[in-house]
Protein backbone atom coordinates (compact mmCIF):
# COMPACT_ATOMS: atom_id res chain seq x y z
CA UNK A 1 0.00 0.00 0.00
CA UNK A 2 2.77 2.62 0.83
CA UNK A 3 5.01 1.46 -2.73
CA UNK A 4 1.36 2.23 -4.26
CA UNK A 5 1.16 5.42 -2.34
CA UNK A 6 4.50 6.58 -2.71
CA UNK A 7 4.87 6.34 -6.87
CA UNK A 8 1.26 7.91 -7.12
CA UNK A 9 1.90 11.01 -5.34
CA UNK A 10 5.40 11.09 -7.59
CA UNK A 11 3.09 11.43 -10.38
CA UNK A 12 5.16 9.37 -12.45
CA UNK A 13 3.39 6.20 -12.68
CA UNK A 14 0.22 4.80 -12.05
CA UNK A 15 -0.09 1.69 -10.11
CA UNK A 16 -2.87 -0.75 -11.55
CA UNK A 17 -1.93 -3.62 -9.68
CA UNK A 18 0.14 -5.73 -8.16
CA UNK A 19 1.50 -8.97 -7.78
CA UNK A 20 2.71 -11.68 -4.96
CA UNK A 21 4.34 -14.73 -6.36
CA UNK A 22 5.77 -17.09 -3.66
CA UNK A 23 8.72 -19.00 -4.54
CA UNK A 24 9.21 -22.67 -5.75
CA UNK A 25 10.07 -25.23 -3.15
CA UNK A 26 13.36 -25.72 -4.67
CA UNK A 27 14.70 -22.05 -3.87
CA UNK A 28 16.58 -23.81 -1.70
CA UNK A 29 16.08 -21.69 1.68
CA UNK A 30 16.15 -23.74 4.72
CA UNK A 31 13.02 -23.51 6.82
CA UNK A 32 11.07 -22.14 3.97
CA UNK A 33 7.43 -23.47 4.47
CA UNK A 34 6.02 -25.36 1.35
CA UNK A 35 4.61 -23.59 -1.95
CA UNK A 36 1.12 -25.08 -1.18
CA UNK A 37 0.89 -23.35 2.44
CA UNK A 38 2.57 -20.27 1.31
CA UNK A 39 0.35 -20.10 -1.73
CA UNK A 40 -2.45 -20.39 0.65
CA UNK A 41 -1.31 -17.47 3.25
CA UNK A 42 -0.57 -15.27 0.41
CA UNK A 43 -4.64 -15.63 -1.00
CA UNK A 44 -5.39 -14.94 2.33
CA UNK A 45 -3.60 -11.89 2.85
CA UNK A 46 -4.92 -10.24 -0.65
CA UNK A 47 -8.63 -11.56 -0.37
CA UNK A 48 -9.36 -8.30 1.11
CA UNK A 49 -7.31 -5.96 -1.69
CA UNK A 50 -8.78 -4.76 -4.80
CA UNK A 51 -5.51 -4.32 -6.76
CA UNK A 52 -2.79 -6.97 -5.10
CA UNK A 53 -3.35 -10.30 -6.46
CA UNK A 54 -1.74 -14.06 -5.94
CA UNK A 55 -0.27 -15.96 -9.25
CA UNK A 56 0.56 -19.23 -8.19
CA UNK A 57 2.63 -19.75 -11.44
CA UNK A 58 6.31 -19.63 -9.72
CA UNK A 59 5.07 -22.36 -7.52
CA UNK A 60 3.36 -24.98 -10.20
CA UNK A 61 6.71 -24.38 -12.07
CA UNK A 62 8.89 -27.68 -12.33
CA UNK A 63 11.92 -26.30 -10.56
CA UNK A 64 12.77 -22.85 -9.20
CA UNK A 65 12.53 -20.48 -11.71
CA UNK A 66 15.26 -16.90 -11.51
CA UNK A 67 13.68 -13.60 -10.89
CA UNK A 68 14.35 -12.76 -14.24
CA UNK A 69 12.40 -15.64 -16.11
CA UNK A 70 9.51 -14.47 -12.99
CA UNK A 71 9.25 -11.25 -14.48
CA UNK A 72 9.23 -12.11 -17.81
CA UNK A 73 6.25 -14.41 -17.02
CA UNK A 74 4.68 -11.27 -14.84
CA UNK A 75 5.82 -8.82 -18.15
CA UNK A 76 3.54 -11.15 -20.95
CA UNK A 77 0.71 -11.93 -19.28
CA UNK A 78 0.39 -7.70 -18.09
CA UNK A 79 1.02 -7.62 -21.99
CA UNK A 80 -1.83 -10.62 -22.89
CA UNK A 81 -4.04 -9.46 -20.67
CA UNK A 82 -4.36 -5.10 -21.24
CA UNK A 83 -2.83 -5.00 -24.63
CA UNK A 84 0.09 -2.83 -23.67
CA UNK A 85 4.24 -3.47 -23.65
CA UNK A 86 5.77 -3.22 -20.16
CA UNK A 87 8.92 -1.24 -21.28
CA UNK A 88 11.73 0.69 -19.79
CA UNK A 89 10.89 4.45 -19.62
CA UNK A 90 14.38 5.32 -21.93
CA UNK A 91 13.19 2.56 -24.15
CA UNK A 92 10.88 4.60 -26.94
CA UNK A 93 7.79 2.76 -28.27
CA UNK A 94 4.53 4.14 -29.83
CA UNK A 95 2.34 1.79 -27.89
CA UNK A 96 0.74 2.27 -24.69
CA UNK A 97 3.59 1.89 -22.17
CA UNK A 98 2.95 1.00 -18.56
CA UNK A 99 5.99 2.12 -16.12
């Protein structure tokens, strides 16, 4: 809520949603509680939010997937789903860019 806060009032970008993706079992972290129960505390702590929503992608994955294939996931279905590129803000493009 305060990120969302924060880059509004810096009237740079406008936040239209966000996303919690819990990890893959095989991250490797010791202690780390498995993907089913964290997937399950994570829905719980968004069923209340209108913007902030779970994808349980990261943890149906095969193995543990790097940040940057996570985001790449995160950057195709933002572009499936409203039409627009995510793109870097020095990165010029004539579509509908979200930042």
């Amino acid at each position: 809520e305060r990120a969302r806060d924060y880059l509004h009032k810096s009237g740079r970008f406008i936040v239209i949603g966000g996303i919690v993706s819990p990890v893959h079992d095989s991250y490797g972290k010791t202690g780390l509680v498995s993907s089913r129960h964290r997937l399950t505390m994570c829905q719980l702590a968004v069923q209340s939010s209108d913007w902030i929503r779970v994808d349980p992608w990261e943890c149906y994955q095969d193995t543990w997937q790097t940040t940057c294939s996570v985001l790449e996931h995160h950057r195709d279905l933002m572009k499936r789903v409203t039409g627009c590129i995510l793109s870097n803000v020095n990165t010029p493009s004539i579509t509908p860019v979200i930042g």
